[in-house]
Protein backbone atom coordinates (compact mmCIF):
# COMPACT_ATOMS: atom_id res chain seq x y z
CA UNK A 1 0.00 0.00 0.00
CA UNK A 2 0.99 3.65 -1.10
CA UNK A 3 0.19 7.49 -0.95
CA UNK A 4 -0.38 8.15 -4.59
CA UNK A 5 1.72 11.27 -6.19
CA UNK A 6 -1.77 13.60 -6.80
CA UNK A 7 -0.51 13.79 -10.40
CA UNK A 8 -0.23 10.91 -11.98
CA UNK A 9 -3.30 9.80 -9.04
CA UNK A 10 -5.76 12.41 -11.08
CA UNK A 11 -4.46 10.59 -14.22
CA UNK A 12 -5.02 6.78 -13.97
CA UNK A 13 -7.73 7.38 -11.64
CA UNK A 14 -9.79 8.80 -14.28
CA UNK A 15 -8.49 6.45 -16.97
CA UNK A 16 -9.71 3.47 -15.39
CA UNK A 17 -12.88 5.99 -14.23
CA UNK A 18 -13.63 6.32 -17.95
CA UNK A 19 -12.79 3.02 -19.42
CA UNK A 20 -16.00 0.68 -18.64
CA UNK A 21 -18.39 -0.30 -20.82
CA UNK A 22 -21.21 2.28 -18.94
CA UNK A 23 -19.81 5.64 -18.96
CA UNK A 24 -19.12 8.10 -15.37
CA UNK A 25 -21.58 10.89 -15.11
CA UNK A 26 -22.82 12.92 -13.06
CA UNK A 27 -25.31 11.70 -10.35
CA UNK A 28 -28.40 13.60 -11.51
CA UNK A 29 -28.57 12.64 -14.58
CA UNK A 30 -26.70 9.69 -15.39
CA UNK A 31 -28.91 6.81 -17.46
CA UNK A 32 -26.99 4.21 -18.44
CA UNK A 33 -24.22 4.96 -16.24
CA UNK A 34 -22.81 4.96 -12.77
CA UNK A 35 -21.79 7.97 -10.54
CA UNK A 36 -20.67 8.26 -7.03
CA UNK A 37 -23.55 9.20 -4.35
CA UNK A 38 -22.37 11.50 -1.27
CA UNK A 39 -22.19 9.39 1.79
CA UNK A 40 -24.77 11.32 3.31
CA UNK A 41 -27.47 9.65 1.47
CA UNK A 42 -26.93 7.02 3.65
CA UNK A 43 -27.81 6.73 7.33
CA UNK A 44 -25.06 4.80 9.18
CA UNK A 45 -25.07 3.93 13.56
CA UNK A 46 -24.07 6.92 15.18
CA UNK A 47 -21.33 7.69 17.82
CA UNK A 48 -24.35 6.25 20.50
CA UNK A 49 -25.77 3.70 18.67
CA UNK A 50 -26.23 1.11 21.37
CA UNK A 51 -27.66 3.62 23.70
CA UNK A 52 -29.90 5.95 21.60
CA UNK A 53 -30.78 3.98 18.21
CA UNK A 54 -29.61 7.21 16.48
CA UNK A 55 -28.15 6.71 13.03
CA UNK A 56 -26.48 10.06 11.37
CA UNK A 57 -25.78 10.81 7.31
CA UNK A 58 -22.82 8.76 6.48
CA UNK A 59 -20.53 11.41 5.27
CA UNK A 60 -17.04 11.05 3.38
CA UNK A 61 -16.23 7.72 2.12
CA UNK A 62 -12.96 5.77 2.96
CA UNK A 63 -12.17 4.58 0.15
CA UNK A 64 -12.16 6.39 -3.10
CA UNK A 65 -14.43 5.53 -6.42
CA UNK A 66 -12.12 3.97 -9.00
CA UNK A 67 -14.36 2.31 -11.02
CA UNK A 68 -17.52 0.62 -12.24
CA UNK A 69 -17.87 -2.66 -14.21
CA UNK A 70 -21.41 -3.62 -16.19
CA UNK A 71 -20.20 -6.80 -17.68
CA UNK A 72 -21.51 -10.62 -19.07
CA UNK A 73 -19.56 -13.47 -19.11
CA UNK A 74 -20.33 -17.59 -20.61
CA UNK A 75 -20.31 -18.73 -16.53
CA UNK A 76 -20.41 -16.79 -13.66
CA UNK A 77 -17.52 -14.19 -13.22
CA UNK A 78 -15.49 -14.53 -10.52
CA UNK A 79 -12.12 -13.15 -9.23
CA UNK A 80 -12.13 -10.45 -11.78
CA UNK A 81 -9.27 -9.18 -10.15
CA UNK A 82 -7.31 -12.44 -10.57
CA UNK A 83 -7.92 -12.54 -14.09
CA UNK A 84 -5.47 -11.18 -16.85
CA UNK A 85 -7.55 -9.53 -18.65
CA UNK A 86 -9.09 -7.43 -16.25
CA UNK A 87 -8.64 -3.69 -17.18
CA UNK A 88 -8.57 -2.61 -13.50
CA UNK A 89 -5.64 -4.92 -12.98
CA UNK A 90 -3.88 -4.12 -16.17
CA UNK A 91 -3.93 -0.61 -15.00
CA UNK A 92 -2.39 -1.54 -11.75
CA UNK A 93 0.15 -2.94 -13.46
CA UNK A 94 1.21 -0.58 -16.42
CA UNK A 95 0.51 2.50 -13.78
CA UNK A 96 2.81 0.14 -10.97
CA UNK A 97 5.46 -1.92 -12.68
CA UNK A 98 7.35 -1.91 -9.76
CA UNK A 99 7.28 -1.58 -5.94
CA UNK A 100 3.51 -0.99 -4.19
CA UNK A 101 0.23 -0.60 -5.52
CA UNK A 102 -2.47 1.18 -4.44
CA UNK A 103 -4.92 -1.28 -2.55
CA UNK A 104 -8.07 -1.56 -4.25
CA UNK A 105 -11.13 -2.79 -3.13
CA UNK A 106 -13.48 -4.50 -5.48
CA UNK A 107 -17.59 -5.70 -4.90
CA UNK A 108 -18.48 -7.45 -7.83
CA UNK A 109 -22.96 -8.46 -7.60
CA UNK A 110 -23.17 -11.77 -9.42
CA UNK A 111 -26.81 -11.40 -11.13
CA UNK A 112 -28.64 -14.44 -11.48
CA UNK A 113 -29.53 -14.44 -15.14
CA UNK A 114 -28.33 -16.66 -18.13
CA UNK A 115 -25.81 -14.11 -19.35
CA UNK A 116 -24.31 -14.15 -16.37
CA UNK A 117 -23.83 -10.43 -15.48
CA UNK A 118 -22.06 -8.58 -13.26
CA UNK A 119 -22.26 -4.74 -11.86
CA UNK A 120 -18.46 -4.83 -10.23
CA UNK A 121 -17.91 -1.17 -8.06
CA UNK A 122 -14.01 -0.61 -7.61
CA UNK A 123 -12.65 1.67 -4.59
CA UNK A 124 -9.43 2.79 -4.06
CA UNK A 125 -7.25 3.02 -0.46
CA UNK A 126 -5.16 6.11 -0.96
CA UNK A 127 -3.75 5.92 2.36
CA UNK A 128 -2.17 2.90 4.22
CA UNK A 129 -4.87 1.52 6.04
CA UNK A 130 -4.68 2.32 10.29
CA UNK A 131 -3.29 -0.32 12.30
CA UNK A 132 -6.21 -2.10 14.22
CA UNK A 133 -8.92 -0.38 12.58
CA UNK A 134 -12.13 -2.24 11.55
CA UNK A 135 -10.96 -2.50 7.78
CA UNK A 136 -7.34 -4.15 8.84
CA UNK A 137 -9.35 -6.22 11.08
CA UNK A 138 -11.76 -7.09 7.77
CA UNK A 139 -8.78 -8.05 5.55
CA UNK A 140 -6.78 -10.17 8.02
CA UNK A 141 -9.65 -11.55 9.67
CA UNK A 142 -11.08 -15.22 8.29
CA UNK A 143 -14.26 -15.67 6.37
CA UNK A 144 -16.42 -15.72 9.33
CA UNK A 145 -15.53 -12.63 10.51
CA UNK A 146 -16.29 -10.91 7.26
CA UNK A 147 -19.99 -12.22 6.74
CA UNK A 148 -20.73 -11.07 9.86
CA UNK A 149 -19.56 -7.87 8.99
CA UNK A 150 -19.86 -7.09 5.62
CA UNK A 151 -22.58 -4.56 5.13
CA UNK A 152 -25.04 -3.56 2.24
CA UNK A 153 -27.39 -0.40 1.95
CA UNK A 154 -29.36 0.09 -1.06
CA UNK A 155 -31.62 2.56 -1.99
CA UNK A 156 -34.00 2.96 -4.96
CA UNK A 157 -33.51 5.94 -5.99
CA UNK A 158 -35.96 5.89 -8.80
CA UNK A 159 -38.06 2.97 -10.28
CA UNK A 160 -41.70 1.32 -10.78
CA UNK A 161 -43.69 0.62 -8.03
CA UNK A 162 -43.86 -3.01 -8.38
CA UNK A 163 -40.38 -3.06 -7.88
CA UNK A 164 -40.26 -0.45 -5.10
CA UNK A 165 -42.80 -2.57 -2.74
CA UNK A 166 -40.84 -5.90 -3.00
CA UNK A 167 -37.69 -4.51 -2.51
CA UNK A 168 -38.80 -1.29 -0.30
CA UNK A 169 -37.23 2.09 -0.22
CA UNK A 170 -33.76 1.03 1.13
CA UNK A 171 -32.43 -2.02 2.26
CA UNK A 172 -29.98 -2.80 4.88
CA UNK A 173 -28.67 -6.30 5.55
CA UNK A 174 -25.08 -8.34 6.08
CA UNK A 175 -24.22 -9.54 2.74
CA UNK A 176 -22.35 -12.64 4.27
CA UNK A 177 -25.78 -13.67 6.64
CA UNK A 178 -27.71 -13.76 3.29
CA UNK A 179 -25.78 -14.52 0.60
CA UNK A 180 -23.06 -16.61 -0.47
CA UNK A 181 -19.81 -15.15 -0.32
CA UNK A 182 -16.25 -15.31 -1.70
CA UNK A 183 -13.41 -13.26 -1.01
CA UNK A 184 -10.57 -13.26 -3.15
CA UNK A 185 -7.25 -11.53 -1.34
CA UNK A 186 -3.92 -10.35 -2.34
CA UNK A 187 -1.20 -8.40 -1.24
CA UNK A 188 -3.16 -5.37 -3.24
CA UNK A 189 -6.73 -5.99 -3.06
CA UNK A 190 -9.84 -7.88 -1.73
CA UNK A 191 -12.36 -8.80 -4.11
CA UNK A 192 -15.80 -10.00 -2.76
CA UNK A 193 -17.56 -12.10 -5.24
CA UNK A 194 -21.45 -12.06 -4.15
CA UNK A 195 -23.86 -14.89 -5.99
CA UNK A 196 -27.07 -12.94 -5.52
CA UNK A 197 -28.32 -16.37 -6.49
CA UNK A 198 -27.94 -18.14 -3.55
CA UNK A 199 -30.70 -16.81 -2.18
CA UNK A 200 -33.82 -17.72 -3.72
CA UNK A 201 -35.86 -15.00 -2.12
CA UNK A 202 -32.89 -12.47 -3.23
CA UNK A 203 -32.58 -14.81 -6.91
CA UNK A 204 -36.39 -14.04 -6.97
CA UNK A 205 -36.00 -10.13 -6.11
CA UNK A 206 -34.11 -9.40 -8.34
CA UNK A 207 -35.50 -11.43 -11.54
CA UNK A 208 -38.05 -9.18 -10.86
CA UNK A 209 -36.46 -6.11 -10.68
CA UNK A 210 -34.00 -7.25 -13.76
CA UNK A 211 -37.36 -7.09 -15.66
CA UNK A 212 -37.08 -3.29 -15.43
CA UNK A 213 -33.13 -2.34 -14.81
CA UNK A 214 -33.56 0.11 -17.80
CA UNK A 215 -35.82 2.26 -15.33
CA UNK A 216 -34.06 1.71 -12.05
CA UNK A 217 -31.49 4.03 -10.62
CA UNK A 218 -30.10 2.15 -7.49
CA UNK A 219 -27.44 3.48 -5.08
CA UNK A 220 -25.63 1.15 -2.75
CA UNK A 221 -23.05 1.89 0.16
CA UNK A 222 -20.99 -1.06 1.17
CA UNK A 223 -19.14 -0.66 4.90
CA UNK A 224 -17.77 -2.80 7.73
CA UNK A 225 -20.74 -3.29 10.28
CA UNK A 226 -19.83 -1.85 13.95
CA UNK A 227 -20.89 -3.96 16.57
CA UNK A 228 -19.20 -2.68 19.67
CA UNK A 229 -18.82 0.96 21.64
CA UNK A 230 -14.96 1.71 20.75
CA UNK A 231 -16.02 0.81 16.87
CA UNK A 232 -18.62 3.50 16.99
CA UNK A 233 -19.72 5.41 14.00
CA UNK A 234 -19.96 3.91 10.99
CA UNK A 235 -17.78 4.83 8.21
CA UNK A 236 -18.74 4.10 4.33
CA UNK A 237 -16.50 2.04 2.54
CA UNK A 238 -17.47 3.91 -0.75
CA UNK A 239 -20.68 4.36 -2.72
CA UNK A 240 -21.61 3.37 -5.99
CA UNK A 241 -24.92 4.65 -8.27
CA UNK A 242 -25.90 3.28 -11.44
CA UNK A 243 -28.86 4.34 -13.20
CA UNK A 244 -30.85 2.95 -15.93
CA UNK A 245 -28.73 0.23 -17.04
CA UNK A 246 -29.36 -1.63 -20.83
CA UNK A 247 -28.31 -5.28 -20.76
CA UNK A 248 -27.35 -4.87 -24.15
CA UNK A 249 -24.03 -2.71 -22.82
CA UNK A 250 -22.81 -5.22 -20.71
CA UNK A 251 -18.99 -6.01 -22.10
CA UNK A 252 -18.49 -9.39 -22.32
CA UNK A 253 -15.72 -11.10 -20.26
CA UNK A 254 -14.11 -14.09 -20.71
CA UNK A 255 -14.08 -16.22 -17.46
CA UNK A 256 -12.45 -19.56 -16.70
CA UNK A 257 -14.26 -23.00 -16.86
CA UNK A 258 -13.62 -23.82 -13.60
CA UNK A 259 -16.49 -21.95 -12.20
CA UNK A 260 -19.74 -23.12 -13.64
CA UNK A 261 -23.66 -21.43 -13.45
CA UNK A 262 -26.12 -23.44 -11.46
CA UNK A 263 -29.39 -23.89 -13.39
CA UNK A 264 -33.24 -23.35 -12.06
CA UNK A 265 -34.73 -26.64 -12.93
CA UNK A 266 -38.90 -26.63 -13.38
CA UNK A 267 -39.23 -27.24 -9.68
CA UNK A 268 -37.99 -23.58 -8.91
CA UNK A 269 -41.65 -22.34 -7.98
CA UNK A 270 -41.45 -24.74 -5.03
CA UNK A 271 -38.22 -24.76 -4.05
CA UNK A 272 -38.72 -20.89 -4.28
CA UNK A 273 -41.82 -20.81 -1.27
CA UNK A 274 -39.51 -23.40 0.51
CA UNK A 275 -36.68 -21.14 0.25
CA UNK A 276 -38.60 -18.10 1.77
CA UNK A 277 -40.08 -20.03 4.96
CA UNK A 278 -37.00 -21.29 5.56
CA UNK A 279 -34.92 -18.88 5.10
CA UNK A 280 -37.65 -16.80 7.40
CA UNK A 281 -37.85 -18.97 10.09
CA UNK A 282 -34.10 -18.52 10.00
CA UNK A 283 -34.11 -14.72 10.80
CA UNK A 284 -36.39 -14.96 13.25
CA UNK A 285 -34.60 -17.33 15.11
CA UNK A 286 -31.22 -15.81 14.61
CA UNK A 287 -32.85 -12.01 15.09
CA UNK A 288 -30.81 -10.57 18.26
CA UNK A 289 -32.49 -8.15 20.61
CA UNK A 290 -32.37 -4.63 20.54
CA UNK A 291 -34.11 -1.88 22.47
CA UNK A 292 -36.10 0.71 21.20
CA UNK A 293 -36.15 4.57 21.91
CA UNK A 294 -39.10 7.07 21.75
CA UNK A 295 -39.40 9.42 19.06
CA UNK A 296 -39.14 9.58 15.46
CA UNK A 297 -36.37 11.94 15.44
CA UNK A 298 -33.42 13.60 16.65
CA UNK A 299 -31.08 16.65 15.91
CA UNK A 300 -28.40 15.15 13.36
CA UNK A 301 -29.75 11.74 12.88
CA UNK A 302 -32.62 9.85 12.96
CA UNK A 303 -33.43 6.86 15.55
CA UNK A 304 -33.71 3.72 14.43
CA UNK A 305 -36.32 1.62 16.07
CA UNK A 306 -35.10 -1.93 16.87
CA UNK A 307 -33.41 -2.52 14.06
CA UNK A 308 -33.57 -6.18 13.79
CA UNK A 309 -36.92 -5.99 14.21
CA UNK A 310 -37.77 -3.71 11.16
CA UNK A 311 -35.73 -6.12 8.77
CA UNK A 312 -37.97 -8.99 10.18
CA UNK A 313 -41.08 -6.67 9.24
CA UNK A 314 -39.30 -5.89 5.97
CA UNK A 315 -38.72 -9.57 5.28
CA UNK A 316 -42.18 -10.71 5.90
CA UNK A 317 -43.38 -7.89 3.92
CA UNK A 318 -41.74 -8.98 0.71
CA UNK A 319 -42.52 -12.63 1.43
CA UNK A 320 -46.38 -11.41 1.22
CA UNK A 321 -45.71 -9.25 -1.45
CA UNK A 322 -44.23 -11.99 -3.86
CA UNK A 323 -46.83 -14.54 -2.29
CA UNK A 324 -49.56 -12.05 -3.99
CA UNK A 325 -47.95 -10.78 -6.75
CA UNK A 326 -47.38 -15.00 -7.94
CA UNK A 327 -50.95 -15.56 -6.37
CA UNK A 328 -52.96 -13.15 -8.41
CA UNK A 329 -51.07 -12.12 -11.68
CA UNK A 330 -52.48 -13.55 -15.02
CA UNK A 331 -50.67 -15.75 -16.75
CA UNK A 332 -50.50 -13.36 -19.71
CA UNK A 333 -48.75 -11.16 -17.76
CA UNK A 334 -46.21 -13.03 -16.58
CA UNK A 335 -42.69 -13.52 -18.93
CA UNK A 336 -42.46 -17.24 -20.55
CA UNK A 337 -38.80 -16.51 -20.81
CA UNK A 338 -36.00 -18.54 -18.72
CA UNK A 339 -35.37 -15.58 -17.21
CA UNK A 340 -38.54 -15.23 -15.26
CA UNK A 341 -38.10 -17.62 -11.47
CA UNK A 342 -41.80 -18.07 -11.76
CA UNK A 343 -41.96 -19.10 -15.76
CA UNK A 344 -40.26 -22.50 -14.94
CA UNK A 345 -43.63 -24.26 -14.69
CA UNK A 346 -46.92 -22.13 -15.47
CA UNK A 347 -49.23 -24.60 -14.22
CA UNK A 348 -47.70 -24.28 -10.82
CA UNK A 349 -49.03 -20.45 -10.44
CA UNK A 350 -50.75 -20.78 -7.04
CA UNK A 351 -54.19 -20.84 -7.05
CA UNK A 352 -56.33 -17.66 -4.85
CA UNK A 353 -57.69 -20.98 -2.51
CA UNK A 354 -54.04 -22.11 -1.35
CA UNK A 355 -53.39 -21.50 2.10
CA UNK A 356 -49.60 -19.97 3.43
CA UNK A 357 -49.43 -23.49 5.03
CA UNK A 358 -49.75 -25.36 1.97
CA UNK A 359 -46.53 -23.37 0.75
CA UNK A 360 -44.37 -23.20 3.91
């Protein structure tokens, strides 16, 4: 790890800014493209978190934006960082030939979809990272550590209602509790490779919203979770928007044939419902208690109401959501393609006079 000469920083920086396949633009108006959001669009745990419930606007980021990746590849991409001919690592290495590299941080959202897609955000440590601060702790700590850390905030910014209600306004959850996870690190970056399709309620989220990603601007704030006093507030690892985005300019990206797509088979409609009662039963089971303060508000931040118990409302409220959106659209209506998780089987569109038991 390095401090960057502000020069030639301003120079590569923007190269690799520039160089995807979806261009950089500003983040009012940038369709079919990504930007970087201010931190204070997100609410993060305050300095008193575990006394008051009071989260504050995130403010700076730690890391800064280097880049964004909308890509497609024959399998599902992994390790993009590992791979020759990533353009983020060939920059590394033309801008670096010798002695340290900047450490880059790289989240790369597998989307569960037959081309294989990826939206990869790339952040960039300018600094050397402090000595025993939560992101040192993140990179030298094991896998367990980091999916119980790893945290996601995403906010629809803009998009239809259909996909507003199952997904809400903003979601907050620990990638690692959810979703499968793989982290990839080197001497000069982590990688975290996250198969949205593990999760069949997430799979089935976001077949949805992939239905309408041409209307959607999303922005998403990854950080490191704080779950003690001394680690008290939360700082943004960096921020990513993308707005708008066309399938059609995803780059493709050749990947190795080691790693291979799973496939939905016809039974996906009921492993789907099984999924979602499990993996409900799950969070309430493994919800941990939290107290709750009075009042909607406070000066400088907002108080957040028993946090784990808003995700369980959250959950259940998409569970009923996509129980009565399957339940009660037409047939017509719904997409015969592969891509669609309820199109597997058409005959197995639940019928108004099945009961929530029959499912779970």
């Amino acid at each position: 790890m390095t401090n960057l000469d502000q020069k030639n920083e301003h120079e590569w920086i923007e190269r690799v800014k520039a160089e995807g396949a979806v261009p950089l633009l500003e983040p009012d108006n940038c369709p079919n493209g990504w930007a970087s959001p201010p931190g204070d669009k997100f609410m993060v745990r305050g300095p008193d978190y575990f006394s008051t419930r009071i989260k504050i606007p995130g403010g700076e980021c730690l890391l800064k934006p280097l880049g964004f990746d909308w890509i497609r590849g024959s399998t599902k991409i992994w390790e993009i960082l590992n791979h020759p001919n990533s353009r983020v690592r060939k920059a590394l290495e033309e801008e670096f030939p010798e002695g340290d590299k900047p450490f880059v941080w790289a989240f790369n959202l597998q989307v569960p979809n037959k081309d294989n897609y990826s939206a990869v955000a790339y952040f960039l440590a300018t600094e050397p990272i402090p000595e025993g601060s939560l992101m040192e702790q993140f990179l030298k700590g094991d896998d367990g550590f980091r999916n119980s850390r790893l945290k996601l905030i995403a906010n629809i910014v803009q998009g239809p209602w259909i996909v507003r209600k199952a997904v809400g306004e903003q979601a907050i959850c620990i990638i690692g509790r959810a979703l499968t996870c793989k982290y990839c690190v080197s001497d000069n970056f982590i990688e975290v490779d996250v198969d949205i399709g593990s999760s069949m309620v997430a799979s089935a989220i976001v077949h949805l919203a992939f239905g309408y990603i041409t209307t959607l601007t999303v922005d998403l704030a990854f950080l490191i979770e704080s779950q003690t006093e001394s680690e008290l507030p939360e700082r943004i690892l960096g921020a990513v928007r993308f707005s708008e985005l066309n399938p059609a300019s995803a780059r493709p990206f050749e990947t190795s044939t080691e790693e291979t797509t799973g496939s939905l088979q016809s039974s996906l409609p009921t492993r789907l419902w099984k999924s979602i009662g499990q993996g409900f039963s799950n969070l309430l089971q493994g919800a941990p208690e939290s107290g709750s303060v009075s009042g909607s508000s406070r000066a400088n931040g907002i108080v957040d109401h028993e946090e784990s118990g808003e995700d369980i409302k959250k959950c259940l409220y998409t569970i009923k959501f996509l129980f009565l959106f399957v339940m009660f659209t037409p047939k017509k209506e719904m997409n015969a393609g592969e891509d669609n998780p309820f199109a597997a089987n058409q005959n197995l569109l639940i019928s108004p006079s099945t009961s929530i038991s029959e499912i779970f």
